[in-house]
Protein backbone atom coordinates (compact mmCIF):
# COMPACT_ATOMS: atom_id res chain seq x y z
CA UNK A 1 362.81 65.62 0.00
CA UNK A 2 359.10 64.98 1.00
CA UNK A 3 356.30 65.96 -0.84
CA UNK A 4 355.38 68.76 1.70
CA UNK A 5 358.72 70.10 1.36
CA UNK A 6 358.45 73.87 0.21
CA UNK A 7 359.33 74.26 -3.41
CA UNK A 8 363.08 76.03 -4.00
CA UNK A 9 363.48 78.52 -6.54
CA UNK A 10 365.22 76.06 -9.21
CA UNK A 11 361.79 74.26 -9.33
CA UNK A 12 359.71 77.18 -9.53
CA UNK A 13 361.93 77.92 -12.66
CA UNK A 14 361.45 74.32 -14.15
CA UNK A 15 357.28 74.83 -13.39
CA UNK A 16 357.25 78.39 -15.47
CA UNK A 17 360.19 77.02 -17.94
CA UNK A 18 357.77 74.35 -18.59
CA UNK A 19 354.76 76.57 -18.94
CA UNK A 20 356.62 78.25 -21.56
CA UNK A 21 356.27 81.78 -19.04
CA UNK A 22 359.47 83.46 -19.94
CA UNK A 23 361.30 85.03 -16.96
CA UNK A 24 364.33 86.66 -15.93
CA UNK A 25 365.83 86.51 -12.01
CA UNK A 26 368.21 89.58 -10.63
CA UNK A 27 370.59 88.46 -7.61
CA UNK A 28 370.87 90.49 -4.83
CA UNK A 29 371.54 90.65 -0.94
CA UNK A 30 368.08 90.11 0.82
CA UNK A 31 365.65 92.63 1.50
CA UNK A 32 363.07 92.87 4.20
CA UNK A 33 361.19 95.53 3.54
CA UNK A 34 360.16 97.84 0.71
CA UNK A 35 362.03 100.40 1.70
CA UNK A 36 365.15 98.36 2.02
CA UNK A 37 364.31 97.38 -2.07
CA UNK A 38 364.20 100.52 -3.65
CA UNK A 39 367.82 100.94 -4.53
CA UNK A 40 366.87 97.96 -7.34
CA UNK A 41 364.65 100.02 -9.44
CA UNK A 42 367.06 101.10 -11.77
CA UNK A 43 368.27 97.63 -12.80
CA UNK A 44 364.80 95.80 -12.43
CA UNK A 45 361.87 97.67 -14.60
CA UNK A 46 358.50 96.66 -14.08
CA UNK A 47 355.39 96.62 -11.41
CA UNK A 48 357.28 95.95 -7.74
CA UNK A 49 355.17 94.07 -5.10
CA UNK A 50 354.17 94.40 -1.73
CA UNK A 51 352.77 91.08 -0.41
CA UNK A 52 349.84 91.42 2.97
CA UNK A 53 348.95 87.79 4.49
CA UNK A 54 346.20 87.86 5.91
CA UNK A 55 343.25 85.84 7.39
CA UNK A 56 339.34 86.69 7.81
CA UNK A 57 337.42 85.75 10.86
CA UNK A 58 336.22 82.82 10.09
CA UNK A 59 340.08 81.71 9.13
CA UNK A 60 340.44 82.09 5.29
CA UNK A 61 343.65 83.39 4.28
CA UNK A 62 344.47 85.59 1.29
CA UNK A 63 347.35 86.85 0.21
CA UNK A 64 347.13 90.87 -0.94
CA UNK A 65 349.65 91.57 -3.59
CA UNK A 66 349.54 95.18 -4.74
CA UNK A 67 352.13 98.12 -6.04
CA UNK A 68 354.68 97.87 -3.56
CA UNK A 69 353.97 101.71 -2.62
CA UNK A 70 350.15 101.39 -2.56
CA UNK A 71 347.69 101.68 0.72
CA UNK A 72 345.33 99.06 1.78
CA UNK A 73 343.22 99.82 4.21
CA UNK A 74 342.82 96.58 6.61
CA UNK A 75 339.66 97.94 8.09
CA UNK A 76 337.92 97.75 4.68
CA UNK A 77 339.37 95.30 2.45
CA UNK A 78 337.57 92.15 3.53
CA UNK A 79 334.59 94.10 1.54
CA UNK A 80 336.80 94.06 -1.81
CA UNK A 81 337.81 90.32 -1.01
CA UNK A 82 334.80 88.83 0.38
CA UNK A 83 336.29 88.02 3.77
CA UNK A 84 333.89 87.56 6.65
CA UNK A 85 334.74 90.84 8.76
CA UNK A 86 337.72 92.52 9.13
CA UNK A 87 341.20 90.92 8.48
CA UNK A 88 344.65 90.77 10.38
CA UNK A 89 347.68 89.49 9.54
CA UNK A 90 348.15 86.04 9.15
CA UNK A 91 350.94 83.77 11.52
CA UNK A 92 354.42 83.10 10.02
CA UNK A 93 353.72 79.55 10.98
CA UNK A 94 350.86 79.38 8.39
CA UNK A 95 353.03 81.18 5.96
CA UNK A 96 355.52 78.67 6.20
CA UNK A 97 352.88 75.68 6.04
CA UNK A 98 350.67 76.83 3.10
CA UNK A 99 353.01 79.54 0.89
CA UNK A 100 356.23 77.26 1.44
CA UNK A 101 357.88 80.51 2.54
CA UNK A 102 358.94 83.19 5.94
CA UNK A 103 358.61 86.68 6.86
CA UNK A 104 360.36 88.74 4.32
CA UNK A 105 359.67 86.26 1.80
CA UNK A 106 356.18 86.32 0.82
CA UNK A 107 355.42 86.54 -2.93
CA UNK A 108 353.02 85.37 -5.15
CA UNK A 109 354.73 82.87 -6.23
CA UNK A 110 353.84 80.89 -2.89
CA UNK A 111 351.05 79.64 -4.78
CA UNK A 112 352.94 76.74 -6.28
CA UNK A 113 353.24 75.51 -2.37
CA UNK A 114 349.79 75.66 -1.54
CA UNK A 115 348.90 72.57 -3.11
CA UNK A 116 345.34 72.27 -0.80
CA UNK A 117 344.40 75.77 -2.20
CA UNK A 118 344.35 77.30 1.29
CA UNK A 119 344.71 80.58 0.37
CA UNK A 120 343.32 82.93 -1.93
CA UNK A 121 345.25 84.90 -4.27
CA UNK A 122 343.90 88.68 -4.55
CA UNK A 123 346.20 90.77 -7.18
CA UNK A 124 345.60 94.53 -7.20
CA UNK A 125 344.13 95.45 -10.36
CA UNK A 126 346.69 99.03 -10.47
CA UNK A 127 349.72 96.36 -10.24
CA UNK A 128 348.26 94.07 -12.82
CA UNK A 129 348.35 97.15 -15.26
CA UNK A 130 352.03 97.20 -15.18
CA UNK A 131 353.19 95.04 -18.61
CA UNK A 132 355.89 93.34 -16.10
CA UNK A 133 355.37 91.96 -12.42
CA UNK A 134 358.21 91.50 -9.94
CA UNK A 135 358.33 89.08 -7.19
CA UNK A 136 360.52 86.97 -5.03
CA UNK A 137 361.29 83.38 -6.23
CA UNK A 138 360.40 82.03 -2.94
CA UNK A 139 363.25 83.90 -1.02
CA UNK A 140 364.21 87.72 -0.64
CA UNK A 141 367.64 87.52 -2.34
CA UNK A 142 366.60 87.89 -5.63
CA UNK A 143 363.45 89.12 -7.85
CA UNK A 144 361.84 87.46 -11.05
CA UNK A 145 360.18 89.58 -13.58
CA UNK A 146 357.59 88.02 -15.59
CA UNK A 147 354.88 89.24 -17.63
CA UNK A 148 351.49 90.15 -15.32
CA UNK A 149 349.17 87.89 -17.76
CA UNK A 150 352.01 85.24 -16.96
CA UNK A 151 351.26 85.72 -13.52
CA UNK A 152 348.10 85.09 -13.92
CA UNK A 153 349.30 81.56 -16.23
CA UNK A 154 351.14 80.59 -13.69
CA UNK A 155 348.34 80.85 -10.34
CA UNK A 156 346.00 78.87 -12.48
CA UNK A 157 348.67 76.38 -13.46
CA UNK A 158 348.86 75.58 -9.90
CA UNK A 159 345.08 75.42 -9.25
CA UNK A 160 344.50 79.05 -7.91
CA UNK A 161 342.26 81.35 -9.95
CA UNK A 162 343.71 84.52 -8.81
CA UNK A 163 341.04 87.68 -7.98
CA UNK A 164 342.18 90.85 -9.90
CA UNK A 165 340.69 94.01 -7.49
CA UNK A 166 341.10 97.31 -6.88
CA UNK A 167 342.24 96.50 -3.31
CA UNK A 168 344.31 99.72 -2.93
CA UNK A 169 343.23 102.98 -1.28
């Protein structure tokens, strides 16, 4: 495997199992969409994420990851971020080169891809209040629940010192 290679899940355990971040993974067929998620609220509890990549106009890329039900408003947000103007949504070809990852997959846990810090990592403040965060493990067929301050343990771990904003409308 080269060094570029994306990251697979198993290795993303091994980095938080060796950051002593305790986490626990929940199988299931993928998911696409939010709505297409919901049916695993009973067995997963915690803060569920909705992930927004996106770039500014001068080409800086953050990724948004907020309460999987909550509004941004893409005409404002580069104000909460410090973007220069207004964003848009970032190609799946940049997705795949800096967060390791595809459509449908995008989680925060991309971060331990983007080893030349390309992107900035914006967590919404409302989802950081949840005691547990739940994301993808770098594919849609399953979700990993960690503690938010873990989160946060694990973005700096891999060089990224996340922003924690009210990004939500």
């Amino acid at each position: 495997m080269s060094e570029n290679a994306p990251k697979t899940r198993e290795q993303l355990f091994a980095f938080l199992d060796g950051l002593g971040i305790a986490h626990k993974t929940v199988d299931h067929a993928p998911v696409f969409t939010v709505a297409e998620s919901v049916a695993l609220r009973d067995e997963i509890p915690g803060g569920h994420t909705k992930n927004l990549f996106v770039k500014d106009k001068k080409d800086r890329y953050f990724l948004l990851t907020v309460e999987e039900h909550a509004a941004v408003d893409l005409k404002q947000v580069h104000n909460a971020i410090g973007g220069s103007g207004r964003v848009s949504f970032g190609r799946p070809e940049k997705l795949m080169e800096y967060l390791g990852v595809a459509p449908g997959s995008v989680t925060a846990f991309g971060a331990i891809n983007d080893t030349a810090e390309n992107v900035t990592f914006v967590l919404d403040a409302e989802l950081m209040a949840h005691e547990i965060v739940n994301c993808h493990p770098l594919s849609n067929d399953a979700t990993t629940s960690i503690a938010s301050s873990d989160l946060i343990r694990f973005m700096e771990a891999t060089g990224h010192k996340p922003l924690v904003l009210k990004v939500t409308s």
